[in-house]
C-alpha atoms as a PDB file:
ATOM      1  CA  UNK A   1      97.820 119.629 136.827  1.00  0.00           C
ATOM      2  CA  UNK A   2     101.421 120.991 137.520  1.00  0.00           C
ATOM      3  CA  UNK A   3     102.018 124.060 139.619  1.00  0.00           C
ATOM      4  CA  UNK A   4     103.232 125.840 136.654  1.00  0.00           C
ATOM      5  CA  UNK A   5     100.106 125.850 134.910  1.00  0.00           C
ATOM      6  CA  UNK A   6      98.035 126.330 137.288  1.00  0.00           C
ATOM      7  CA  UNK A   7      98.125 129.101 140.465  1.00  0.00           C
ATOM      8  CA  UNK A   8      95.962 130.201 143.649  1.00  0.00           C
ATOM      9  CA  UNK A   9      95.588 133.977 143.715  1.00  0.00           C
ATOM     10  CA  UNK A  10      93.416 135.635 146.982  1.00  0.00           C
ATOM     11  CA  UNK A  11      91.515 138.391 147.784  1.00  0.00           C
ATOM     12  CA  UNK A  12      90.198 139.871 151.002  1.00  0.00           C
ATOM     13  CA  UNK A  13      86.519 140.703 151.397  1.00  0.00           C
ATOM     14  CA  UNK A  14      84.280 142.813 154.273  1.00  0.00           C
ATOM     15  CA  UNK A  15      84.121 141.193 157.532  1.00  0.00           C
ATOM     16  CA  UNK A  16      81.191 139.243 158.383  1.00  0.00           C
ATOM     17  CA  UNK A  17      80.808 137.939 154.870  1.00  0.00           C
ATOM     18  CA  UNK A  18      79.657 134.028 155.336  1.00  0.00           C
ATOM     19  CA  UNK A  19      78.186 133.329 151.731  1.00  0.00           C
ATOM     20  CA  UNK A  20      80.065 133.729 148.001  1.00  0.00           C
ATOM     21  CA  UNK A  21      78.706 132.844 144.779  1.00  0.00           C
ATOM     22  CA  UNK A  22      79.668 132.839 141.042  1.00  0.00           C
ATOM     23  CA  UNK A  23      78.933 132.946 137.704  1.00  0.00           C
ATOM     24  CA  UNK A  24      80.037 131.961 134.685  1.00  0.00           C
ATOM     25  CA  UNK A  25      77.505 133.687 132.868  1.00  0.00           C
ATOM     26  CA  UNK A  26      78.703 137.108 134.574  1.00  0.00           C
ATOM     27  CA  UNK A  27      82.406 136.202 135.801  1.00  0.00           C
ATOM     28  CA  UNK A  28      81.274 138.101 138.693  1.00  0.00           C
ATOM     29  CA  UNK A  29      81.798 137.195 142.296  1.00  0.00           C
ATOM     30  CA  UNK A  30      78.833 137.924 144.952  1.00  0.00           C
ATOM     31  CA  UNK A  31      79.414 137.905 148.442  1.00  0.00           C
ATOM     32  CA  UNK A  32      76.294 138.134 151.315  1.00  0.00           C
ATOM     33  CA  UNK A  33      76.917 137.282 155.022  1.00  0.00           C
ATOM     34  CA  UNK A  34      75.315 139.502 158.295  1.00  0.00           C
ATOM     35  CA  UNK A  35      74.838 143.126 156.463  1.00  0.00           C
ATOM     36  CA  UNK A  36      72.154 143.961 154.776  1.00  0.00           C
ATOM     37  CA  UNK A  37      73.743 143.284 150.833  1.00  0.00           C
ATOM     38  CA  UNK A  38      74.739 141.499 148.460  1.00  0.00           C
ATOM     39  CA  UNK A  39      78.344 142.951 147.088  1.00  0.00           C
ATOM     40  CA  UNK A  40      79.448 142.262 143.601  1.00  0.00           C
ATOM     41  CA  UNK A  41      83.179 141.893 142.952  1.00  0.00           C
ATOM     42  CA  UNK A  42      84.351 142.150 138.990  1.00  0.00           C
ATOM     43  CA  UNK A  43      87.375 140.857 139.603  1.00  0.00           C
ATOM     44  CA  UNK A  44      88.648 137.622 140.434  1.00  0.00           C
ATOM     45  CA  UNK A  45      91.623 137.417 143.295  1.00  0.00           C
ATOM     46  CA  UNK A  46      95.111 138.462 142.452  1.00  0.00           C
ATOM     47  CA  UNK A  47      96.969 138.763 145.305  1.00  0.00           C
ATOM     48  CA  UNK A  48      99.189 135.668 146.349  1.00  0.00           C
ATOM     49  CA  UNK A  49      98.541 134.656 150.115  1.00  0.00           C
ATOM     50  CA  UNK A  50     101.793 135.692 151.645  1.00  0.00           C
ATOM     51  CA  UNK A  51     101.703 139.344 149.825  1.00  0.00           C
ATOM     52  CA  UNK A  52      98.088 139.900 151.749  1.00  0.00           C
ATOM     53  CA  UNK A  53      98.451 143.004 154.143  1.00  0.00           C
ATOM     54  CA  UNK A  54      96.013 141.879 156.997  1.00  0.00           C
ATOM     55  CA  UNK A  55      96.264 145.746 158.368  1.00  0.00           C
ATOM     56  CA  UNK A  56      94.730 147.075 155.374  1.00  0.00           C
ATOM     57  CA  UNK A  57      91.164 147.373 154.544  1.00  0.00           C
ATOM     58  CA  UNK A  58      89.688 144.745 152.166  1.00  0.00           C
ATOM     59  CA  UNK A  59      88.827 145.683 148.418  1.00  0.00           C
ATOM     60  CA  UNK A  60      85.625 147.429 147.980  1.00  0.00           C
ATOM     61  CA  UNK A  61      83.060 146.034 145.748  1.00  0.00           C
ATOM     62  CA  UNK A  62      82.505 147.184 142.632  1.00  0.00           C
ATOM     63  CA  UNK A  63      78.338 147.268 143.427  1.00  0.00           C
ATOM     64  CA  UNK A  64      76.013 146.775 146.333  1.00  0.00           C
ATOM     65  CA  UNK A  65      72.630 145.290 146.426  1.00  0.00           C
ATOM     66  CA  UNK A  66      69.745 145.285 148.823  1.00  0.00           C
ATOM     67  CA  UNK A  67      69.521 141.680 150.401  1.00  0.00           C
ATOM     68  CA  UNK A  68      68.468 140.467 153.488  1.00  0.00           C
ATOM     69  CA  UNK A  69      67.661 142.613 156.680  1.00  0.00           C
ATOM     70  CA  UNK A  70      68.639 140.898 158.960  1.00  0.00           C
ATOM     71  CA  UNK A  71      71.600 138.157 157.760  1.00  0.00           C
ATOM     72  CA  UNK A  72      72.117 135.447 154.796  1.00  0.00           C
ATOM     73  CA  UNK A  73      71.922 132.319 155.659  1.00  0.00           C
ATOM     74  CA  UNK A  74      71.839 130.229 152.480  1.00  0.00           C
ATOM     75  CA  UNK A  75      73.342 130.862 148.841  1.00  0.00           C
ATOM     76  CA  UNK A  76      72.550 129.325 145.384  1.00  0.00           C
ATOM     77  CA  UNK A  77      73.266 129.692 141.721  1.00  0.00           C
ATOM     78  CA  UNK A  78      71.946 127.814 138.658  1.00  0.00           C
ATOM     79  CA  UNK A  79      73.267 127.759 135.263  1.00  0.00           C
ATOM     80  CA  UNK A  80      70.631 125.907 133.920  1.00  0.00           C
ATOM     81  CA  UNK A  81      67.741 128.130 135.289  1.00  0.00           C
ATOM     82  CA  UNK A  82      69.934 131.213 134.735  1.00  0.00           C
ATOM     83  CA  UNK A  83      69.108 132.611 138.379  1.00  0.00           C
ATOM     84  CA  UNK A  84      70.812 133.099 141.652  1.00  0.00           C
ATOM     85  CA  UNK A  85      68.842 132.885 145.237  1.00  0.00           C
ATOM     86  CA  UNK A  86      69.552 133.860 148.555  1.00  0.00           C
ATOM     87  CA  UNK A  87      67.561 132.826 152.099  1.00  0.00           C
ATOM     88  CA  UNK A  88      67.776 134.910 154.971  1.00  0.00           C
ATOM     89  CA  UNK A  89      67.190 135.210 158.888  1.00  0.00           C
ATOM     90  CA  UNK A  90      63.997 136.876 157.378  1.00  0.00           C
ATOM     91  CA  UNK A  91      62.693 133.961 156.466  1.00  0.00           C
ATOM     92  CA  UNK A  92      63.134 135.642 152.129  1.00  0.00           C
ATOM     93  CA  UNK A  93      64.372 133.628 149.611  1.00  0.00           C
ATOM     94  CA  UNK A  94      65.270 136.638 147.005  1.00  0.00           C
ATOM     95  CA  UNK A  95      65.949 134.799 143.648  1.00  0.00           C
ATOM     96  CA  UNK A  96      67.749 137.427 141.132  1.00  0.00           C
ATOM     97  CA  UNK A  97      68.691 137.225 137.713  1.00  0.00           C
ATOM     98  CA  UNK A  98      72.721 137.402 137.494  1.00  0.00           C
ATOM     99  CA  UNK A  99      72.718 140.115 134.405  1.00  0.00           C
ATOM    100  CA  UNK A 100      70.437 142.056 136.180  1.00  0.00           C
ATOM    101  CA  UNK A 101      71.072 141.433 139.732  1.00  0.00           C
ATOM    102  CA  UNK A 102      68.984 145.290 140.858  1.00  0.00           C
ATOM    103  CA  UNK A 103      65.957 143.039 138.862  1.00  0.00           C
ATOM    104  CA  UNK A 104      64.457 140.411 142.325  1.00  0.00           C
ATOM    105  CA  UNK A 105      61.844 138.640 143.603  1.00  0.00           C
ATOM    106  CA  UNK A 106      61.251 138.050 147.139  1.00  0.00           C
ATOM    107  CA  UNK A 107      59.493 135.134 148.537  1.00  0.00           C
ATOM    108  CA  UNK A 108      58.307 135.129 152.055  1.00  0.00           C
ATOM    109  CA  UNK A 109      58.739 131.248 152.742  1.00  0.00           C
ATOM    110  CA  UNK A 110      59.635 131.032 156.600  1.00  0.00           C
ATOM    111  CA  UNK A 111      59.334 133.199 159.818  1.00  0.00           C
ATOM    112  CA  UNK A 112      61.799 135.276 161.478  1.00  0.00           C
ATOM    113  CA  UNK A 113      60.567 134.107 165.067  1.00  0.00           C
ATOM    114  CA  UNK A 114      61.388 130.359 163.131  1.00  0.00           C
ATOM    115  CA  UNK A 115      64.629 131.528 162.312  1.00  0.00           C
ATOM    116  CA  UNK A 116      64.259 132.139 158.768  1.00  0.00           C
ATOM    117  CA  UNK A 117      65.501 130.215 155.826  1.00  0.00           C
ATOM    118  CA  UNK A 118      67.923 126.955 156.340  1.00  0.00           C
ATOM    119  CA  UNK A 119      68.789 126.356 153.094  1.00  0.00           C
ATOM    120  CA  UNK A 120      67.827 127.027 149.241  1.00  0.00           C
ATOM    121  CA  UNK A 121      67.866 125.120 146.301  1.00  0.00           C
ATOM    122  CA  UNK A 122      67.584 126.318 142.497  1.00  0.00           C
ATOM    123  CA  UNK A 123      65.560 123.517 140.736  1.00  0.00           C
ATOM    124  CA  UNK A 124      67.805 121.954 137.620  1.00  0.00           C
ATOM    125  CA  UNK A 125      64.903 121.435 135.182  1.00  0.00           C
ATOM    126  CA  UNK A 126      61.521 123.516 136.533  1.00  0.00           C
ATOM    127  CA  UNK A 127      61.634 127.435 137.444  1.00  0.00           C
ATOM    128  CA  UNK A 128      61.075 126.563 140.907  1.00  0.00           C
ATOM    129  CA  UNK A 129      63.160 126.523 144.417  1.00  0.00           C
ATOM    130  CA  UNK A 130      63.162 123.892 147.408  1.00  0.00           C
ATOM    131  CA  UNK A 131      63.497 125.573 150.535  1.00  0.00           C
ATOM    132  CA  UNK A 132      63.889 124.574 154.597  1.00  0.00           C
ATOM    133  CA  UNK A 133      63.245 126.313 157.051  1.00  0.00           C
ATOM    134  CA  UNK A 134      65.274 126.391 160.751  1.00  0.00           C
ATOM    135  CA  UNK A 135      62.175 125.281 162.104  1.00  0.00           C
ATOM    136  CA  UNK A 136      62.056 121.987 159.821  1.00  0.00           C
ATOM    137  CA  UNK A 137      59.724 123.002 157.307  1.00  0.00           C
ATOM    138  CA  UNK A 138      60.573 122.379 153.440  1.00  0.00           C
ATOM    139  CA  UNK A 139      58.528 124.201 150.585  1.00  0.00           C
ATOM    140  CA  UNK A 140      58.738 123.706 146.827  1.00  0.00           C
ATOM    141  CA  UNK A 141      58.127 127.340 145.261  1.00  0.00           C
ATOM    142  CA  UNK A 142      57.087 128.002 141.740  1.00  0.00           C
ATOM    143  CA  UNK A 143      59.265 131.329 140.174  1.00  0.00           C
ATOM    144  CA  UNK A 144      57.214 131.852 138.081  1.00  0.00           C
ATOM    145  CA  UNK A 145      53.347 131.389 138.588  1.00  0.00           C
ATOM    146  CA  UNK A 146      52.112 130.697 134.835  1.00  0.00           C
ATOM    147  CA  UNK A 147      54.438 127.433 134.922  1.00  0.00           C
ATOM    148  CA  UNK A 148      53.960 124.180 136.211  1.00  0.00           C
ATOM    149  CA  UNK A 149      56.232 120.847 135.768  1.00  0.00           C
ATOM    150  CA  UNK A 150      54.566 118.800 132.677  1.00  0.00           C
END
């Protein structure tokens, strides 16, 4: 594509955020990193780079969620599943559902003296979630107990 139809538009989050998902379901942007939340941003960046004023405070989010106590290490978002996880130094994977993000389950998968979750993965097909550990471990995790791949 030309540069006249398309553009690149920023926008300037908290410091410390590490992690940024999004949805097309929602059109929402989430951002995570070493607080303790998950911060929802309803709209998309507008600024162009040069017109950013570093001095001044970044945009505040339009909502905050309880995350991860101590640090996110690991996003992911699934369209098919309709769901949106998060692992953490806590060794959590919180999956949420993206229309409801105040709606979670936690999963305690990993320790914190391990170092907590590595890295999450929303199955494509099944309602469940592969997850590593720091320490090497990997777990398959059913979402939802009643179901079971056929």
């Amino acid at each position: 594509m030309t540069d006249d139809k398309t553009h690149t538009t920023y926008r300037k989050v908290d410091p410390g955020t590490s992690r940024i998902m999004t949805s097309s379901i929602t059109t929402r942007i989430f951002v995570t990193g070493e607080d303790k939340y998950l911060k929802q941003y309803d709209q998309w960046p507008t600024e162009t780079y040069e017109n950013i004023d570093w001095r001044k405070p970044a945009t505040q989010p339009n909502d905050e969620y309880i995350s991860h106590s101590i640090g996110t290490n690991c996003v992911h978002f699934s369209l098919i599943q309709k769901k949106m996880a998060t692992g953490g130094k806590d060794g959590l994977v919180i999956v949420r559902d993206p229309t409801n993000v105040r709606s979670l389950k936690e999963f305690q998968t990993h320790s914190v003296v391990g170092g907590g979750v590595s890295q999450i993965c929303l199955s494509a097909s099944q309602p469940f979630f592969y997850v590593a550990g720091v320490d090497g471990s990997i777990f398959i995790v059913s979402i939802d107990d009643t179901s079971y791949p056929k």
